[in-house]
Protein backbone atom coordinates (compact mmCIF):
# COMPACT_ATOMS: atom_id res chain seq x y z
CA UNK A 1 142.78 -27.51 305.03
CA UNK A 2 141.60 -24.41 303.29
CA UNK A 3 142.84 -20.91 304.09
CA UNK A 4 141.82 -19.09 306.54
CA UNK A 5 140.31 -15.89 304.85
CA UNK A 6 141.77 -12.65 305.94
CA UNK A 7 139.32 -10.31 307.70
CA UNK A 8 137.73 -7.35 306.01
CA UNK A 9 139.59 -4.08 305.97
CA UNK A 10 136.30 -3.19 308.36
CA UNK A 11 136.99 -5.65 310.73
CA UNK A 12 140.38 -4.28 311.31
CA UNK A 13 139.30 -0.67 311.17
CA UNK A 14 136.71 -1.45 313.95
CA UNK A 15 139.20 -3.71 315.79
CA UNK A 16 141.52 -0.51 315.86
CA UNK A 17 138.41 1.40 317.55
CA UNK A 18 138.37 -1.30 320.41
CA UNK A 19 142.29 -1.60 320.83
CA UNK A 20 142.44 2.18 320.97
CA UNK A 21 139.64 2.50 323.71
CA UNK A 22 141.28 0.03 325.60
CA UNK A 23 144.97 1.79 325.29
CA UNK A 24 143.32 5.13 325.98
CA UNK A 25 142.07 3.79 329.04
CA UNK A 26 144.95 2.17 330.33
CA UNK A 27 146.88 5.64 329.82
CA UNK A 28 143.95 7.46 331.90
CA UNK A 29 144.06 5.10 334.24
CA UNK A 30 147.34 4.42 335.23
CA UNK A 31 149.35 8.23 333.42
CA UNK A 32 151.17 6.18 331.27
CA UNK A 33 153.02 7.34 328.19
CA UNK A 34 151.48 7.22 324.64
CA UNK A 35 154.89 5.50 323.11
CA UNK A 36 155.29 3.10 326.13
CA UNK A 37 151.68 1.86 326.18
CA UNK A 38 151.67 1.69 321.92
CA UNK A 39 154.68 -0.40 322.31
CA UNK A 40 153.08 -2.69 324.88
CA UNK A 41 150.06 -2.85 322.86
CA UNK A 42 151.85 -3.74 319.60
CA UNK A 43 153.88 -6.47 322.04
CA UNK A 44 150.97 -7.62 324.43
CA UNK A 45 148.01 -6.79 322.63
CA UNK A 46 146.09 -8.12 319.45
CA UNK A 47 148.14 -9.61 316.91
CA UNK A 48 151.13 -10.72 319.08
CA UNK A 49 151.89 -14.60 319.83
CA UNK A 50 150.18 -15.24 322.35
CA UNK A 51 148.17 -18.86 323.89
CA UNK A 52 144.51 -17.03 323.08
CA UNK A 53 143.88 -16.89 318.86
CA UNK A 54 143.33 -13.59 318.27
CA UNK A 55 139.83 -13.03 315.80
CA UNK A 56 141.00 -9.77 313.50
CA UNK A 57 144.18 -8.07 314.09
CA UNK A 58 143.54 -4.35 314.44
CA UNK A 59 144.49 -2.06 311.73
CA UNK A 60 147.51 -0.64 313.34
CA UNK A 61 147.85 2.83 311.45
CA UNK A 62 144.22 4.37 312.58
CA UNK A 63 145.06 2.50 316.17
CA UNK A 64 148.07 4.61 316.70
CA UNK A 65 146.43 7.56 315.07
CA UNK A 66 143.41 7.88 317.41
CA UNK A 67 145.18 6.87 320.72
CA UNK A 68 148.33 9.80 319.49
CA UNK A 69 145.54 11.86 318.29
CA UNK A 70 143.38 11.46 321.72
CA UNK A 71 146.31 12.96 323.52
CA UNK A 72 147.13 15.45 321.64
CA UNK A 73 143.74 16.80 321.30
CA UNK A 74 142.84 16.35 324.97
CA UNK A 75 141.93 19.75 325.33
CA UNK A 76 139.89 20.15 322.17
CA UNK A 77 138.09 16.64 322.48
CA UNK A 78 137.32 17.27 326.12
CA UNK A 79 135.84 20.85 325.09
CA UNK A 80 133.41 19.39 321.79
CA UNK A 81 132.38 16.35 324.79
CA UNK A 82 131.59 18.91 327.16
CA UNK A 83 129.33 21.09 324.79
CA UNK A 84 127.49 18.28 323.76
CA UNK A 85 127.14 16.53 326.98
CA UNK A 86 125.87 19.54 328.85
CA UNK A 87 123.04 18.75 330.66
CA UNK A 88 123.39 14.89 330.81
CA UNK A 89 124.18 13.99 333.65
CA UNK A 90 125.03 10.25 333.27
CA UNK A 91 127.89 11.26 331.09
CA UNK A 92 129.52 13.36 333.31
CA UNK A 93 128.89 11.30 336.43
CA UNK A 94 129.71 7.97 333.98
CA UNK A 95 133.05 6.11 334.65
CA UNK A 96 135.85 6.73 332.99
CA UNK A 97 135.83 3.81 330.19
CA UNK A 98 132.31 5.36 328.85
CA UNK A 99 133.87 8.76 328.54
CA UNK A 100 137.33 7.52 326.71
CA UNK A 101 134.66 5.86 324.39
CA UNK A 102 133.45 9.02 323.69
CA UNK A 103 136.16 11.08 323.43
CA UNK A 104 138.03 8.26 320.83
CA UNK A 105 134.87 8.98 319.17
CA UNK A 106 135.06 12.67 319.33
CA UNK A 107 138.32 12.63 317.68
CA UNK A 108 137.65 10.55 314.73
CA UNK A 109 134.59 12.58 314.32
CA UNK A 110 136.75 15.76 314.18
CA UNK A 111 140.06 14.24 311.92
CA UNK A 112 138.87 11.13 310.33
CA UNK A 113 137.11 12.75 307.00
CA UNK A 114 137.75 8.87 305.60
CA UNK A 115 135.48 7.37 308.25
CA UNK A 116 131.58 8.15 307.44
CA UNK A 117 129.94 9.40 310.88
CA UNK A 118 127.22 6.78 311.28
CA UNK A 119 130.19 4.39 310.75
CA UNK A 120 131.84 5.46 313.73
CA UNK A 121 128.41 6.30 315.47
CA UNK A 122 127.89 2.73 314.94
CA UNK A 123 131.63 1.37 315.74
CA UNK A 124 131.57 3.58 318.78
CA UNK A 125 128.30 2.01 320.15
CA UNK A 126 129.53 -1.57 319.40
CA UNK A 127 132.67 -0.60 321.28
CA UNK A 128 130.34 0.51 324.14
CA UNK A 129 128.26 -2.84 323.70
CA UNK A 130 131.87 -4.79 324.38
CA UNK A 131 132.02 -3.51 328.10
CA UNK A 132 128.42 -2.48 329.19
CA UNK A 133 125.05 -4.17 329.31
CA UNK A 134 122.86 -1.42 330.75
CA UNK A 135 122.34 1.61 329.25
CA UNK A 136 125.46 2.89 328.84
CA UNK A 137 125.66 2.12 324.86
CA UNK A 138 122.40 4.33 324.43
CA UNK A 139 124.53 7.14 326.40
CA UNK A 140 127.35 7.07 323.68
CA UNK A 141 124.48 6.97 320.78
CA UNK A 142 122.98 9.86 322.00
CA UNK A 143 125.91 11.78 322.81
CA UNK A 144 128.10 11.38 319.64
CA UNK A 145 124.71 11.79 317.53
CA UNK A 146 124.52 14.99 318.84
CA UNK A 147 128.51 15.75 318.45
CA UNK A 148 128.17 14.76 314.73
CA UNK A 149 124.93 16.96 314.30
CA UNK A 150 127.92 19.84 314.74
CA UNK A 151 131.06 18.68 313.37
CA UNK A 152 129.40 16.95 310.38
CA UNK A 153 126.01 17.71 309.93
CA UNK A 154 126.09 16.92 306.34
CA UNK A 155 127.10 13.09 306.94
CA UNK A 156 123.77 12.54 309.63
CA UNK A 157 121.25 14.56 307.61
CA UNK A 158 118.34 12.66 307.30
CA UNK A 159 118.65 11.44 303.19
CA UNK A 160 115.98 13.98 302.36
CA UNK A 161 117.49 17.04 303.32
CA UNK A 162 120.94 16.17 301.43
CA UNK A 163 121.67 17.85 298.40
């Protein structure tokens, strides 16, 4: 039987974008602790043994970094969400897995220089893709274009206008 090839390092970057979102939304949901939900994840969550094969085990360094980083930058993630989301309604009315979307988003936008900004633009919408079938997925496009027209306007210039 041949070997199973191991997935990309992009497979397990992105799977670290979904695992996050999902952490980050258990700790909204339920006020759990960063450490006690990170160990449940690492336990419970993709990669352990479990019955169900699981298809690309997440990269676990940028998983703990954005749901530690998420938490620690509430404040500053909730205030670069807010400017850009001013005036769009569905985002502010939206339920609370669209906005932890964003706001995983916001932070890798704002301390991931390693991560290219469509990258996670286009992570981030896949993520959105995973849970919603309406047009919630065009929501997080639209919003996180418009947060990475500020923090990193240089990585979303259209190719003619870069140096």
């Amino acid at each position: 039987m041949p070997a199973t090839p191991s997935p990309s390092s992009t497979a397990r970057l992105s799977a670290a974008r979904l695992a996050a979102v999902q952490a980050l939304y258990q700790i909204s949901m339920t006020g759990g602790d960063v450490a006690t939900v990170l160990r449940e994840f690492k336990a419970l969550r993709p990669g352990a043994e479990h019955d169900e094969p699981v298809l690309v085990e997440p990269d676990a360094d940028l998983f703990q970094a954005i749901v530690r980083g998420c938490v620690t930058r509430k404040a500053d993630v909730e205030r670069v969400v807010a400017g850009a989301s001013a005036g769009e309604r569905s985002l502010d009315r939206a339920e609370r897995l669209l906005r932890v979307i964003v706001e995983a988003a916001t932070w890798e936008l704002l301390e991931n220089d390693q991560a290219p900004a469509r990258v996670l633009l286009s992570d981030y919408v896949d993520v959105a893709h995973a849970f919603f079938d309406g047009r919630e997925p065009a929501i997080v496009n639209a919003v996180l274009d418009r947060i990475a027209h500020v923090l990193r306007p240089e990585d979303v210039a259209p190719a003619r206008d870069r140096p």
